[in-house]
N, C-alpha and C. Protein backbone atom coordinates (compact mmCIF):
# COMPACT_ATOMS: atom_id res chain seq x y z
N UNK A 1 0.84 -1.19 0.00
CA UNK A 1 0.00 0.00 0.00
C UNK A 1 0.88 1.24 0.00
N UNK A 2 0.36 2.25 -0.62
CA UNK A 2 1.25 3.61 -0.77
C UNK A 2 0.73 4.77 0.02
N UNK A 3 1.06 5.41 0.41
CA UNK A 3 -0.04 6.71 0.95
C UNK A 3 -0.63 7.27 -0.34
N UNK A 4 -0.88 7.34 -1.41
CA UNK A 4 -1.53 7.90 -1.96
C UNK A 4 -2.90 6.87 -1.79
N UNK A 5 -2.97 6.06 -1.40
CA UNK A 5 -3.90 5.39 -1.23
C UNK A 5 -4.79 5.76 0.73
N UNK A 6 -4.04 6.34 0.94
CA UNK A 6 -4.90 6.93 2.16
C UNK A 6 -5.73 7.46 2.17
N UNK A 7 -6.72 7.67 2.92
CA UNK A 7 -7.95 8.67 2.85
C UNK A 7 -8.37 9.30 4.32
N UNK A 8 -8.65 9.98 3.49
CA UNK A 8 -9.16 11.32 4.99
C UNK A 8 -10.94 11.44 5.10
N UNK A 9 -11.44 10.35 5.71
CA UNK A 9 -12.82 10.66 5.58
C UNK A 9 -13.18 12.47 5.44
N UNK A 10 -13.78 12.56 4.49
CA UNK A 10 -14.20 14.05 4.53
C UNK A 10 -15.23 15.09 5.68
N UNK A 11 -14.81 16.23 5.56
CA UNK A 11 -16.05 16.53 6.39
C UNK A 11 -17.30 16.35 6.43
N UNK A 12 -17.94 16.55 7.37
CA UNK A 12 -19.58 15.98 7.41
C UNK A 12 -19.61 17.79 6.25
N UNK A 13 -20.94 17.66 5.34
CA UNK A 13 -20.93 18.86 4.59
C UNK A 13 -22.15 19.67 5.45
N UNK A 14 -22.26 20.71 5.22
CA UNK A 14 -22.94 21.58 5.41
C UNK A 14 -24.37 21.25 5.52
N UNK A 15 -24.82 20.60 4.18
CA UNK A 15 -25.93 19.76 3.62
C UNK A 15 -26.20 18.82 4.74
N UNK A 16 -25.58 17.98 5.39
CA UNK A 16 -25.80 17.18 5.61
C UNK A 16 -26.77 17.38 6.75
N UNK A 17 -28.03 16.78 7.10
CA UNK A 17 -28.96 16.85 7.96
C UNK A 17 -28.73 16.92 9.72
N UNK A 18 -29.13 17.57 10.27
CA UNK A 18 -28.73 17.67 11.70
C UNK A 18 -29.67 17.46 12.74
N UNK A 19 -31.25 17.42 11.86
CA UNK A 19 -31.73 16.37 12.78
C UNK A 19 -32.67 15.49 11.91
N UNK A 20 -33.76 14.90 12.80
CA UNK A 20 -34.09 14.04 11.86
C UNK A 20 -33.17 12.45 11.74
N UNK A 21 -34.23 11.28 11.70
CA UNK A 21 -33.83 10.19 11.45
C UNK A 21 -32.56 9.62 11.06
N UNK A 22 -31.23 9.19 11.41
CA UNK A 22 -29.95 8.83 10.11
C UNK A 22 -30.12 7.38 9.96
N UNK A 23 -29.62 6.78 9.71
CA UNK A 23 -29.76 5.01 9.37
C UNK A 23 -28.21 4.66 9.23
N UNK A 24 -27.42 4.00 9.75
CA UNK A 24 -25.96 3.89 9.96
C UNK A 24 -26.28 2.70 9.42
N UNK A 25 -25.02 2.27 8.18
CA UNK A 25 -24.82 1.18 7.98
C UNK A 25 -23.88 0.81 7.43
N UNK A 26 -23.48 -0.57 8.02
CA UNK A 26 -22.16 -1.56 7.91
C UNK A 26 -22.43 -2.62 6.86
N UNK A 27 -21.71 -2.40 6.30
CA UNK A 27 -21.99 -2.41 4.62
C UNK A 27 -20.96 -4.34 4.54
N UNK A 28 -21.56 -5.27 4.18
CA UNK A 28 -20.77 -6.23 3.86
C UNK A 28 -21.35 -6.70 2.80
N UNK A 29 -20.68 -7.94 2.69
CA UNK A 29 -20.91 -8.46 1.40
C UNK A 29 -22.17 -9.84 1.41
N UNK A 30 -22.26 -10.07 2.23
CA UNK A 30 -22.89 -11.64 3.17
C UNK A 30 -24.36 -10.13 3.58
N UNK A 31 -23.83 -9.88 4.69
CA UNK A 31 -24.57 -9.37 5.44
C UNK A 31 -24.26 -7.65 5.58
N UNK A 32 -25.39 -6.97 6.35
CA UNK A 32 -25.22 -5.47 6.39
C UNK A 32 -25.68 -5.44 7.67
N UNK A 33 -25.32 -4.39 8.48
CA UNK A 33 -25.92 -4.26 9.93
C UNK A 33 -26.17 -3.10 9.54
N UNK A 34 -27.31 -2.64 10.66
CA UNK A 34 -28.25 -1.27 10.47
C UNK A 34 -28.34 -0.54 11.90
N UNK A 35 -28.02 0.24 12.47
CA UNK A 35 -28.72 1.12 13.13
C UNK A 35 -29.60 2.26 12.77
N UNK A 36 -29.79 2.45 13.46
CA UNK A 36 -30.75 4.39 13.56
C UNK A 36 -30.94 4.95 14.95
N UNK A 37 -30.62 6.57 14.54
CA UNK A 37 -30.88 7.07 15.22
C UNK A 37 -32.13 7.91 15.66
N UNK A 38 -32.33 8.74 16.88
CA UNK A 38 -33.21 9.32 17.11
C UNK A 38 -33.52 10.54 16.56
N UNK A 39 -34.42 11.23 16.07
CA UNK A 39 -35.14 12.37 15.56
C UNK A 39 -34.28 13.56 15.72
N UNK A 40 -33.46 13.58 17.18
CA UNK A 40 -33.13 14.82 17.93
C UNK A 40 -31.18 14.89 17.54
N UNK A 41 -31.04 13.18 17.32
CA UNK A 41 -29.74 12.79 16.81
C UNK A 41 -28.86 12.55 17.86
N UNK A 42 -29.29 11.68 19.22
CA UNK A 42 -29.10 11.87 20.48
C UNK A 42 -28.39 10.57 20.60
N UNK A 43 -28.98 9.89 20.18
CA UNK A 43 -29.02 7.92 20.68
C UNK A 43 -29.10 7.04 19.28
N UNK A 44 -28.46 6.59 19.21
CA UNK A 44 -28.20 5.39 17.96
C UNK A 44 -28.38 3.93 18.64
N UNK A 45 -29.35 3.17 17.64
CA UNK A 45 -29.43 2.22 18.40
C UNK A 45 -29.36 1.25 17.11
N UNK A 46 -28.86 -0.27 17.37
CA UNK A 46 -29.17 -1.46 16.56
C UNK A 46 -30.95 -1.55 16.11
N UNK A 47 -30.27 -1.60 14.86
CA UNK A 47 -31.96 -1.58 14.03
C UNK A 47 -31.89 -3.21 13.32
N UNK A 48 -31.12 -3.36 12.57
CA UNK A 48 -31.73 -5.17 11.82
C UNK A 48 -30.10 -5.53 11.23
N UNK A 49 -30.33 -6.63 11.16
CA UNK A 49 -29.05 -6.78 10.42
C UNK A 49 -29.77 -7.68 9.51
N UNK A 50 -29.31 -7.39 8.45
CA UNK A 50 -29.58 -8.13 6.64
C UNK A 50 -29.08 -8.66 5.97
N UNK A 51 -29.45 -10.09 5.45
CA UNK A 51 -28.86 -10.96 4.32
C UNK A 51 -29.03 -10.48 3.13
N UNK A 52 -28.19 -10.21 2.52
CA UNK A 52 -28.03 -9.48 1.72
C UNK A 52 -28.91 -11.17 0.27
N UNK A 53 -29.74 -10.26 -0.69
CA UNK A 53 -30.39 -11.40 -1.59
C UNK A 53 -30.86 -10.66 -3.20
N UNK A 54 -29.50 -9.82 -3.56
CA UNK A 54 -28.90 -9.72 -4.73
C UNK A 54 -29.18 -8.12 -5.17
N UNK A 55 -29.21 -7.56 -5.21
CA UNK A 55 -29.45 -5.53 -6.03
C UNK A 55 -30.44 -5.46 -5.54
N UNK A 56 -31.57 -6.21 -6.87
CA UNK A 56 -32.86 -5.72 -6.54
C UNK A 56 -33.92 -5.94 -5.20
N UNK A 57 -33.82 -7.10 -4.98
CA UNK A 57 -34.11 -7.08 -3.29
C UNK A 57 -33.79 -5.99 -2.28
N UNK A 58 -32.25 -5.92 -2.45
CA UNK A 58 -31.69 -5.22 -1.50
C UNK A 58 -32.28 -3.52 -1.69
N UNK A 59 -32.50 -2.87 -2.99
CA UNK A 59 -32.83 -1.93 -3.40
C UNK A 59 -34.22 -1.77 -2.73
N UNK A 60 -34.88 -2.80 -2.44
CA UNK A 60 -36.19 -2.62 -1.84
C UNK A 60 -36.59 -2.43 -0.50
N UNK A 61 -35.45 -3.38 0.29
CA UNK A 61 -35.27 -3.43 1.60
C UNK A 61 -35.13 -1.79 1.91
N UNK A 62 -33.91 -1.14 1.45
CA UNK A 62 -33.19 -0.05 1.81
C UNK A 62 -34.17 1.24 1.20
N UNK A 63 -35.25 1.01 0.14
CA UNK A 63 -36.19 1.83 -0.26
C UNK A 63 -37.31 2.12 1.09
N UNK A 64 -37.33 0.38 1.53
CA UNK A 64 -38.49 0.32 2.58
C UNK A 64 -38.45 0.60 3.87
N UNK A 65 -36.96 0.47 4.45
CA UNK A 65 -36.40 1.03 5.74
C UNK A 65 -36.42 2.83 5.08
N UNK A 66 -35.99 3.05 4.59
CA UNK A 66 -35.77 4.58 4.22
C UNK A 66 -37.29 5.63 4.95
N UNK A 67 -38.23 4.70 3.77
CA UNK A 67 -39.78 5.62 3.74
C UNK A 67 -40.23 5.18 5.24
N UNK A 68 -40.28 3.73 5.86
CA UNK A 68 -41.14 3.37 7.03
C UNK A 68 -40.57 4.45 8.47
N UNK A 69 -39.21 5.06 8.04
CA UNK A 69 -38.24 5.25 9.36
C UNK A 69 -37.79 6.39 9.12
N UNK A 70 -38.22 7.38 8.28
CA UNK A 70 -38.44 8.56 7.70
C UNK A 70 -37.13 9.14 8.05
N UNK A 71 -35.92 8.10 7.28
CA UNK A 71 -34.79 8.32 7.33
C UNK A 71 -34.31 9.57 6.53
N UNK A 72 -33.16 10.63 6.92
CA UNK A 72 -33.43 12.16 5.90
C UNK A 72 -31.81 11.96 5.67
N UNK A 73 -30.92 11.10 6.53
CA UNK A 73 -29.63 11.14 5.53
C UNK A 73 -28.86 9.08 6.02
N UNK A 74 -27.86 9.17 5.65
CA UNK A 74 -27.41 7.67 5.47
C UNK A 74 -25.67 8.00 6.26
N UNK A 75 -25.01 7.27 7.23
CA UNK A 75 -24.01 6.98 7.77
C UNK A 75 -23.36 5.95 7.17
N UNK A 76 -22.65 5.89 6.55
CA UNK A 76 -21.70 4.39 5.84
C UNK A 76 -20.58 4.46 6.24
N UNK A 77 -20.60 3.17 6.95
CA UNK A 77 -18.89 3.04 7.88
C UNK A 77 -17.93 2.70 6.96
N UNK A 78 -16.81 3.10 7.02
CA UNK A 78 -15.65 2.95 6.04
C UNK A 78 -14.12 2.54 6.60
N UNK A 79 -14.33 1.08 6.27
CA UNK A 79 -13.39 0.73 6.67
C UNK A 79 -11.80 0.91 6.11
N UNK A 80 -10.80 1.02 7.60
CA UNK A 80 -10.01 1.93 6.65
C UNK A 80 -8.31 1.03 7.69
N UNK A 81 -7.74 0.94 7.00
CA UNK A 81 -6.45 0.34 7.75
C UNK A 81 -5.91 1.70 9.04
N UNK A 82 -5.19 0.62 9.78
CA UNK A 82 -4.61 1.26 11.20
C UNK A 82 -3.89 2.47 10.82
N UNK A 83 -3.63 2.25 9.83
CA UNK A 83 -2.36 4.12 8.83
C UNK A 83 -3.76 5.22 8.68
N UNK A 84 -5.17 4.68 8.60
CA UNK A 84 -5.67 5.38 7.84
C UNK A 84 -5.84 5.60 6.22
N UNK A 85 -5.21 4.56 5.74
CA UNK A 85 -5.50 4.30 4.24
C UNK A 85 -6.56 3.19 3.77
N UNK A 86 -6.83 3.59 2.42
CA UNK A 86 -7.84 2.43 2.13
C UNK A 86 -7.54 1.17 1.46
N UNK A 87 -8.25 0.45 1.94
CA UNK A 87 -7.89 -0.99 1.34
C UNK A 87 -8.83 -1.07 0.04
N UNK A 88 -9.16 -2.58 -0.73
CA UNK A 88 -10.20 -3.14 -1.21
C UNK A 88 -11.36 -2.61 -0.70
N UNK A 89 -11.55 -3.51 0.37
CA UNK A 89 -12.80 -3.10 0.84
C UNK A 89 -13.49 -1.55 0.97
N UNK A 90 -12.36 -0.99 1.52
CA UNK A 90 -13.02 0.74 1.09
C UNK A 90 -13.65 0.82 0.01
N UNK A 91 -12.90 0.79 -1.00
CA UNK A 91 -13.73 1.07 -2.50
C UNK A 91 -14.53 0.75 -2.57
N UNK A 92 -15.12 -0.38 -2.51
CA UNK A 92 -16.12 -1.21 -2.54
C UNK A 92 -17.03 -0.73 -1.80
N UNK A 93 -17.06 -0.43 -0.23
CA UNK A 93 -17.72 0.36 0.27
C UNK A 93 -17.84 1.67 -0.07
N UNK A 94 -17.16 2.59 -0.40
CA UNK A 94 -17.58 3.87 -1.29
C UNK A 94 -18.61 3.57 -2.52
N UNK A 95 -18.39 2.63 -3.37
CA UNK A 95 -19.13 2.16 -4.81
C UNK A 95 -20.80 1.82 -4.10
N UNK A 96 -20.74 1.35 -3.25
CA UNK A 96 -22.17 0.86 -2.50
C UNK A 96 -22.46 2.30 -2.17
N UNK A 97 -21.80 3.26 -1.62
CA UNK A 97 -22.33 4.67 -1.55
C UNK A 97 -23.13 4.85 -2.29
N UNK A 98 -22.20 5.10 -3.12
CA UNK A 98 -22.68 5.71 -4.40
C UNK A 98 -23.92 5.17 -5.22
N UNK A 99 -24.42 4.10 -4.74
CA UNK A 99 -25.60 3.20 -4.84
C UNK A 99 -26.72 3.93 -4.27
N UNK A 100 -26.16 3.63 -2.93
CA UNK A 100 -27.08 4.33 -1.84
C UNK A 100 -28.18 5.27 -2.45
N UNK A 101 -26.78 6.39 -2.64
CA UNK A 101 -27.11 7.96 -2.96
C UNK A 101 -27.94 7.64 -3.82
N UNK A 102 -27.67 7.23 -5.34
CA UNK A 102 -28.57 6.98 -6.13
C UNK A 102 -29.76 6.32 -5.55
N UNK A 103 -29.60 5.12 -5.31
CA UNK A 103 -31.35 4.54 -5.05
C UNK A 103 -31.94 5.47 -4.23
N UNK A 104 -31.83 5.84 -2.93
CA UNK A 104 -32.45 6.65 -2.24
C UNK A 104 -32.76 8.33 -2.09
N UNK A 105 -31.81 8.87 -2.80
CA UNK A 105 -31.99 10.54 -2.84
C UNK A 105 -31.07 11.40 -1.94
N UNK A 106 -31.02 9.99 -0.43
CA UNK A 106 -30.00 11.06 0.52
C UNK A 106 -29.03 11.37 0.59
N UNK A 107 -29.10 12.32 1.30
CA UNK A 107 -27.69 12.60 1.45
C UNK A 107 -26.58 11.53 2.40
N UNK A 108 -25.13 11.32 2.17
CA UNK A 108 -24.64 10.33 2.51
C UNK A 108 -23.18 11.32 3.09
N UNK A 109 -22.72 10.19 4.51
CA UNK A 109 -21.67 10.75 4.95
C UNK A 109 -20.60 9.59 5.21
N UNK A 110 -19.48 9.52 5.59
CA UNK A 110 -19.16 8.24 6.02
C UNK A 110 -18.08 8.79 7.17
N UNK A 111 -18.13 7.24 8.13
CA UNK A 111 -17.84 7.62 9.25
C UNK A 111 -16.67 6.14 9.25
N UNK A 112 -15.38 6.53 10.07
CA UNK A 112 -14.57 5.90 10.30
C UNK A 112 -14.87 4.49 11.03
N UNK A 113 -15.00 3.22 10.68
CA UNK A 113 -15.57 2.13 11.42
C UNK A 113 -14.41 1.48 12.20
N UNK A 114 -12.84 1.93 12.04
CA UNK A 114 -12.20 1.11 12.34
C UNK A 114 -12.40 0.47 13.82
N UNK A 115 -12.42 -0.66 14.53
CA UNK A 115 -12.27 -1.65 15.36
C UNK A 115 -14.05 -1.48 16.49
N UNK A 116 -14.98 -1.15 14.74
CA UNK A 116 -15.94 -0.59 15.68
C UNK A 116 -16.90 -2.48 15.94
N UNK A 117 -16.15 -3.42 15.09
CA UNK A 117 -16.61 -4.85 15.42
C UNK A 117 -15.82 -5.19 16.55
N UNK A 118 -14.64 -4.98 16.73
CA UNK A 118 -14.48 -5.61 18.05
C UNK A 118 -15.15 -5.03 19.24
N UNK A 119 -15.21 -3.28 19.33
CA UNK A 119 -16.09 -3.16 20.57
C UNK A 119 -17.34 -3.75 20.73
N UNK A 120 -18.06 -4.04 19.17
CA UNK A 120 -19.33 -4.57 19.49
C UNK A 120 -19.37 -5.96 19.91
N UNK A 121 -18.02 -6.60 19.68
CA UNK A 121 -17.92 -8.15 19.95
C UNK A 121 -17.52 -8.00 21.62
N UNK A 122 -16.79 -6.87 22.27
CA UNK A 122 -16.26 -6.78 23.80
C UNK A 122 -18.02 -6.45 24.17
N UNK A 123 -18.44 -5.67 23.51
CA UNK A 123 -20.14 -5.53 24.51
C UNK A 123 -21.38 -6.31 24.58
N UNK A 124 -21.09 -7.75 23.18
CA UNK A 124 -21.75 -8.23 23.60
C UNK A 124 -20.73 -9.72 24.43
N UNK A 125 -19.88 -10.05 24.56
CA UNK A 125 -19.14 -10.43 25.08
C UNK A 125 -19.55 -10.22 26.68
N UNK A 126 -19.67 -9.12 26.87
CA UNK A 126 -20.03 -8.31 28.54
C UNK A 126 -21.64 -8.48 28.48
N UNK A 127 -22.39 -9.03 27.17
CA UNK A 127 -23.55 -9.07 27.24
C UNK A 127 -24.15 -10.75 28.12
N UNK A 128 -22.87 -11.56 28.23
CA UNK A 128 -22.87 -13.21 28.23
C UNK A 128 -23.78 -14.06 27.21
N UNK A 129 -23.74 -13.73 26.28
CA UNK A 129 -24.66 -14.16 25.03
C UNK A 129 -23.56 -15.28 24.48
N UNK A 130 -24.67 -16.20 24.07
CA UNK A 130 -24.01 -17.65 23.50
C UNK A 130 -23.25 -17.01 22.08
N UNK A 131 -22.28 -17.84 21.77
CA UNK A 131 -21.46 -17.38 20.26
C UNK A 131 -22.61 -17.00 19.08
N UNK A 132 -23.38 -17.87 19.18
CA UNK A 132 -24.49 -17.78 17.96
C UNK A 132 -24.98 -16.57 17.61
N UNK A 133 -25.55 -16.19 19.05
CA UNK A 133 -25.96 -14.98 19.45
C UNK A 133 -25.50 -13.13 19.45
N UNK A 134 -24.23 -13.28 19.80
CA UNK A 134 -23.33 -12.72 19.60
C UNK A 134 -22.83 -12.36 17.61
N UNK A 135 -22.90 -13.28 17.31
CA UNK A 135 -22.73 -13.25 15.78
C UNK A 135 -23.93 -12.94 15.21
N UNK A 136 -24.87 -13.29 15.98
CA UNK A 136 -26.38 -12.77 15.04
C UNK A 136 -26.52 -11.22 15.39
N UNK A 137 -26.05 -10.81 16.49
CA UNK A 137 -26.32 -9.32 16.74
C UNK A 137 -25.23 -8.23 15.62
N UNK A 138 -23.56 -9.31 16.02
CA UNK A 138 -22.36 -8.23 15.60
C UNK A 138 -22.88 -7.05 14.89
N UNK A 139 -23.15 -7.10 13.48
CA UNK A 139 -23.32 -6.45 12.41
C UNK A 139 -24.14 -4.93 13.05
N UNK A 140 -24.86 -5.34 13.59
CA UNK A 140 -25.82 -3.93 13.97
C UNK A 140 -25.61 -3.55 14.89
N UNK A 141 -24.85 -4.11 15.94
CA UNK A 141 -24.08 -3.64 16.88
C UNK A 141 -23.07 -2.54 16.45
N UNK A 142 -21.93 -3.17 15.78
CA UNK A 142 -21.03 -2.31 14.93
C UNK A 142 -21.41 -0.72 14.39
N UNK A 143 -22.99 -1.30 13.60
CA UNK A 143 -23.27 -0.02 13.26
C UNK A 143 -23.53 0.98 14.13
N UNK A 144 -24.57 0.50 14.91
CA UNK A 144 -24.70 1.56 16.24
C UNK A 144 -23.94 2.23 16.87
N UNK A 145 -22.48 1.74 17.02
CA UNK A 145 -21.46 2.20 18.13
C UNK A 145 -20.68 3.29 17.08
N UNK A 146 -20.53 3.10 15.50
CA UNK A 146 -19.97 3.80 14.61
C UNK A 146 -20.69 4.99 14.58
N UNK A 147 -22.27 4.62 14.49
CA UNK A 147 -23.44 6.15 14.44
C UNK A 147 -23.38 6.93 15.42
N UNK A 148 -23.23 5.82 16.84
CA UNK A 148 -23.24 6.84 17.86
C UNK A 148 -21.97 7.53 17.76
N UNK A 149 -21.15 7.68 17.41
CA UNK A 149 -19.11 8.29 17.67
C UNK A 149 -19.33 9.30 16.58
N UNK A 150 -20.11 9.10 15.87
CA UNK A 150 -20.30 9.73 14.65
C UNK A 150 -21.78 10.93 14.81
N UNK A 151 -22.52 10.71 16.05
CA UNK A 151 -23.43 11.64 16.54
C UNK A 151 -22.89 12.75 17.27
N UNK A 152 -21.19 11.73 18.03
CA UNK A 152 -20.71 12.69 18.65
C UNK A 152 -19.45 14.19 18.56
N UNK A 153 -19.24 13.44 16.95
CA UNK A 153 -18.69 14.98 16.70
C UNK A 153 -19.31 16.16 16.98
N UNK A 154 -18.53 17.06 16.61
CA UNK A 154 -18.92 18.37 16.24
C UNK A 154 -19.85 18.46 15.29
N UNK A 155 -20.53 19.31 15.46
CA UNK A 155 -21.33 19.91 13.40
C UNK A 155 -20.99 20.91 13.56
N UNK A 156 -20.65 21.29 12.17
CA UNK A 156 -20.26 22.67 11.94
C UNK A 156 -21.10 23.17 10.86
């Protein structure tokens, strides 16, 4: 890897919504975890985690969470190596952005996910949940703890 391959998640923009519904999501390839937050943009919580069952499905799911949860912008965690540069997977997760944006209209931000699966694996770990269990939550766990860190910047 080179540093030109690093990335500087960008600023949250101006545009971007400050209150109102967000929908955080951990974008995989198998599966996606979902949070959302509250109206006021206070509390992020685990919303669903999803098997992912090919574009157009998925285009429907993310149409239907959008309108039912009167979501007004989108959080996409971006995973990014310990330097801060991007791997594979970044891209890939940017390209699903860019999906996003298109299918849905919103506006989109992305938020740094790095080691936001292991805290969710240490909390539910502290949760005493069987392995199964624990793996059925991860995904939306992840997201939640990324939305919430990501509620807690600044806005400018």
């Amino acid at each position: 890897m080179t540093h030109e391959d690093s990335a500087e998640i960008p600023p949250i923009s101006q545009d971007f919504p400050t209150s109102g519904r967000l929908l955080g999501v951990d974008y995989g390839t198998v599966r996606i975890g979902l949070a959302i937050c509250d109206v006021e943009q206070q509390v992020a919580s685990p919303f669903e985690n999803y098997t992912r069952s090919g574009k157009e499905a998925d285009a429907r799911k993310f149409r239907q969470w959008v309108t039912e949860n009167q979501i007004v912008g989108l959080v996409l965690g971006l995973p990014l190596h310990l330097d801060g540069g991007e791997s594979a997977k970044s891209k890939e997760v940017r390209k699903f952005g860019e999906w996003l944006v298109e299918l849905t209209g919103l506006p989109l931000t992305y938020c740094d996910e790095r080691f936001s699966s292991v805290w969710a694996e240490e909390k539910l770990l502290g949760a005493d949940l069987s392995r199964k269990k624990r793996k059925k939550r991860l995904d939306k766990v992840a997201a939640s703890l990324f939305l919430a860190a990501f509620l807690e910047q600044p806005k400018t």
